[in-house]
Protein backbone atom coordinates (compact mmCIF):
# COMPACT_ATOMS: atom_id res chain seq x y z
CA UNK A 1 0.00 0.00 0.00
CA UNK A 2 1.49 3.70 -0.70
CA UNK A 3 1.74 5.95 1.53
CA UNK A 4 -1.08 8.03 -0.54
CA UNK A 5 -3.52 5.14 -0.97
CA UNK A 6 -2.69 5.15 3.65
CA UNK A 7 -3.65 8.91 3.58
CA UNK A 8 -6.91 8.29 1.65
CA UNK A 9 -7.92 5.55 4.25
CA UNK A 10 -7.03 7.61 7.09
CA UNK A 11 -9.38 10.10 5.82
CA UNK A 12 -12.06 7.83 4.94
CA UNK A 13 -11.71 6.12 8.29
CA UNK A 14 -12.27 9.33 9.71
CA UNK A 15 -15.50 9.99 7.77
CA UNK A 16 -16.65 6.49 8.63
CA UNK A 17 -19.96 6.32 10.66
CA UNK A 18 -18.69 3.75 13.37
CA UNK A 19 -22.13 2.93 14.31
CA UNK A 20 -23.09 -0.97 13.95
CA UNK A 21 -26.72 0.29 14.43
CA UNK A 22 -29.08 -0.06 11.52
CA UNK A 23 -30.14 2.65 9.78
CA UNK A 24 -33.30 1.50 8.59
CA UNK A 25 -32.88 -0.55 5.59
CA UNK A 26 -30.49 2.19 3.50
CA UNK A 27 -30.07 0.58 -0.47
CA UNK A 28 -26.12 -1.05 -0.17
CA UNK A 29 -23.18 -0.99 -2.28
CA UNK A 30 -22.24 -5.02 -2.08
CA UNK A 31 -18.51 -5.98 -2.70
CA UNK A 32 -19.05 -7.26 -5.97
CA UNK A 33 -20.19 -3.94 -6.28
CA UNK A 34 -23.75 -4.43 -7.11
CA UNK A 35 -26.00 -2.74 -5.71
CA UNK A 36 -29.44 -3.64 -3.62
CA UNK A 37 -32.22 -0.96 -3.25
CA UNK A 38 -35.52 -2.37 -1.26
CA UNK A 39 -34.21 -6.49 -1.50
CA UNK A 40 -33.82 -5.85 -5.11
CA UNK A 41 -31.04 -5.28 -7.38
CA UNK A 42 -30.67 -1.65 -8.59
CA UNK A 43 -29.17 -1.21 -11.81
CA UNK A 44 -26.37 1.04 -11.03
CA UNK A 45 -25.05 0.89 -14.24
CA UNK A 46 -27.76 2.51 -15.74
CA UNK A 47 -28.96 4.84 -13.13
CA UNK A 48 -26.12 5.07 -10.71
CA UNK A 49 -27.10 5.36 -6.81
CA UNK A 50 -30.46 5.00 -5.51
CA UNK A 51 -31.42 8.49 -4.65
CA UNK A 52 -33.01 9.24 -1.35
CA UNK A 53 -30.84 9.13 2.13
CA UNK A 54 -27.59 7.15 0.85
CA UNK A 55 -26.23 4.21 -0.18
CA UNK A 56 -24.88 1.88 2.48
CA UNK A 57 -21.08 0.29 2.32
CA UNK A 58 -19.98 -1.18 5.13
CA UNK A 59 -16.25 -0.85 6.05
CA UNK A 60 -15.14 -4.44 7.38
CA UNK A 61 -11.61 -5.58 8.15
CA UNK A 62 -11.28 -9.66 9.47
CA UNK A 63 -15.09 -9.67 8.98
CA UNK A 64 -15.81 -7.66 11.41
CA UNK A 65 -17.56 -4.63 10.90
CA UNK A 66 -16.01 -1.40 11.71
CA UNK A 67 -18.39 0.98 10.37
CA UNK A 68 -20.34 2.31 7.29
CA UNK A 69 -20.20 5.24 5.03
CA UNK A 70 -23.46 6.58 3.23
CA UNK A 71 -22.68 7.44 -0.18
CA UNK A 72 -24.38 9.74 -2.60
CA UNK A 73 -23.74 10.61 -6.16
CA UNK A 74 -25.68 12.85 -9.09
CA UNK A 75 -29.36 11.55 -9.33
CA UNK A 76 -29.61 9.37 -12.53
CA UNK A 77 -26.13 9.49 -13.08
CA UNK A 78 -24.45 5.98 -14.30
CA UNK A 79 -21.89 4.52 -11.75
CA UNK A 80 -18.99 1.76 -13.75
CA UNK A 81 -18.51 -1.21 -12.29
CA UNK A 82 -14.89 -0.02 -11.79
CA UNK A 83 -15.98 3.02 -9.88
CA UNK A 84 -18.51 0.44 -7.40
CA UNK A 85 -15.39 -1.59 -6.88
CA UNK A 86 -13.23 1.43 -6.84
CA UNK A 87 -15.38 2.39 -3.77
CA UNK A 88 -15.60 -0.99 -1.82
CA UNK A 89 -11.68 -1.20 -1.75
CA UNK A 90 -11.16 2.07 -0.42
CA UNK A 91 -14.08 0.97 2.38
CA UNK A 92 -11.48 -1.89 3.05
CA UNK A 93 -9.03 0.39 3.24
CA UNK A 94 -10.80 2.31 5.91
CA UNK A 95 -11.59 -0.72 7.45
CA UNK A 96 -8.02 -2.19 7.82
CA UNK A 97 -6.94 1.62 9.13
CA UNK A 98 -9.52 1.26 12.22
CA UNK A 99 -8.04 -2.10 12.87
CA UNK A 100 -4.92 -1.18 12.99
CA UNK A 101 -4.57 -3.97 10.46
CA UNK A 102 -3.01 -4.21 7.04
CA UNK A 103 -5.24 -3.37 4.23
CA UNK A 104 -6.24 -6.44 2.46
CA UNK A 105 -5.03 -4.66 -0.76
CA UNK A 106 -1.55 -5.03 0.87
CA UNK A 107 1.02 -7.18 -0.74
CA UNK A 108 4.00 -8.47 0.74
């Protein structure tokens, strides 16, 4: 892991809502990076976030969870697959940072 890719996480970590509580039931960014809106699958592709409160992605490290960030994004505007995953790593990141772990990006 750079030492910018560590910044980034720091800062993400610090953004992180470290609340297990549910929130409701928020749509979620999966780490596949599909996406689930009301127990349904939300074409993201086509129409980007859900729009409403926020997405859900959950920032994990050893499968536990450490916290979640709520993301939003343009209404109707088209989110890549790349972007999703793009997203879900740097939640790992975050994850790992809280831990005081490595990031499972890390190699050795």
């Amino acid at each position: 892991m750079t030492a910018t890719t560590e910044q980034i996480a720091a800062t993400a970590a610090r953004d992180l809502i470290r609340s297990t509580r549910a929130f409701g039931n928020p749509p979620r960014l999966l780490r596949d990076g599909g996406v689930v809106c009301g127990g349904q699958t939300w074409d993201a592709d086509r129409d980007g976030l859900p729009p409403g409160t926020g997405t859900e992605l959950l920032a994990e490290a050893g499968g536990l969870l450490k916290g979640r960030f709520l993301l939003t994004a343009a209404a109707g505007k088209p989110l890549t697959l790349e972007q999703r995953l793009a997203a879900v790593a740097f939640a790992d990141q975050a994850g790992a940072a809280l831990s005081g772990g490595r990031s499972p990006l890390a190699r050795a």
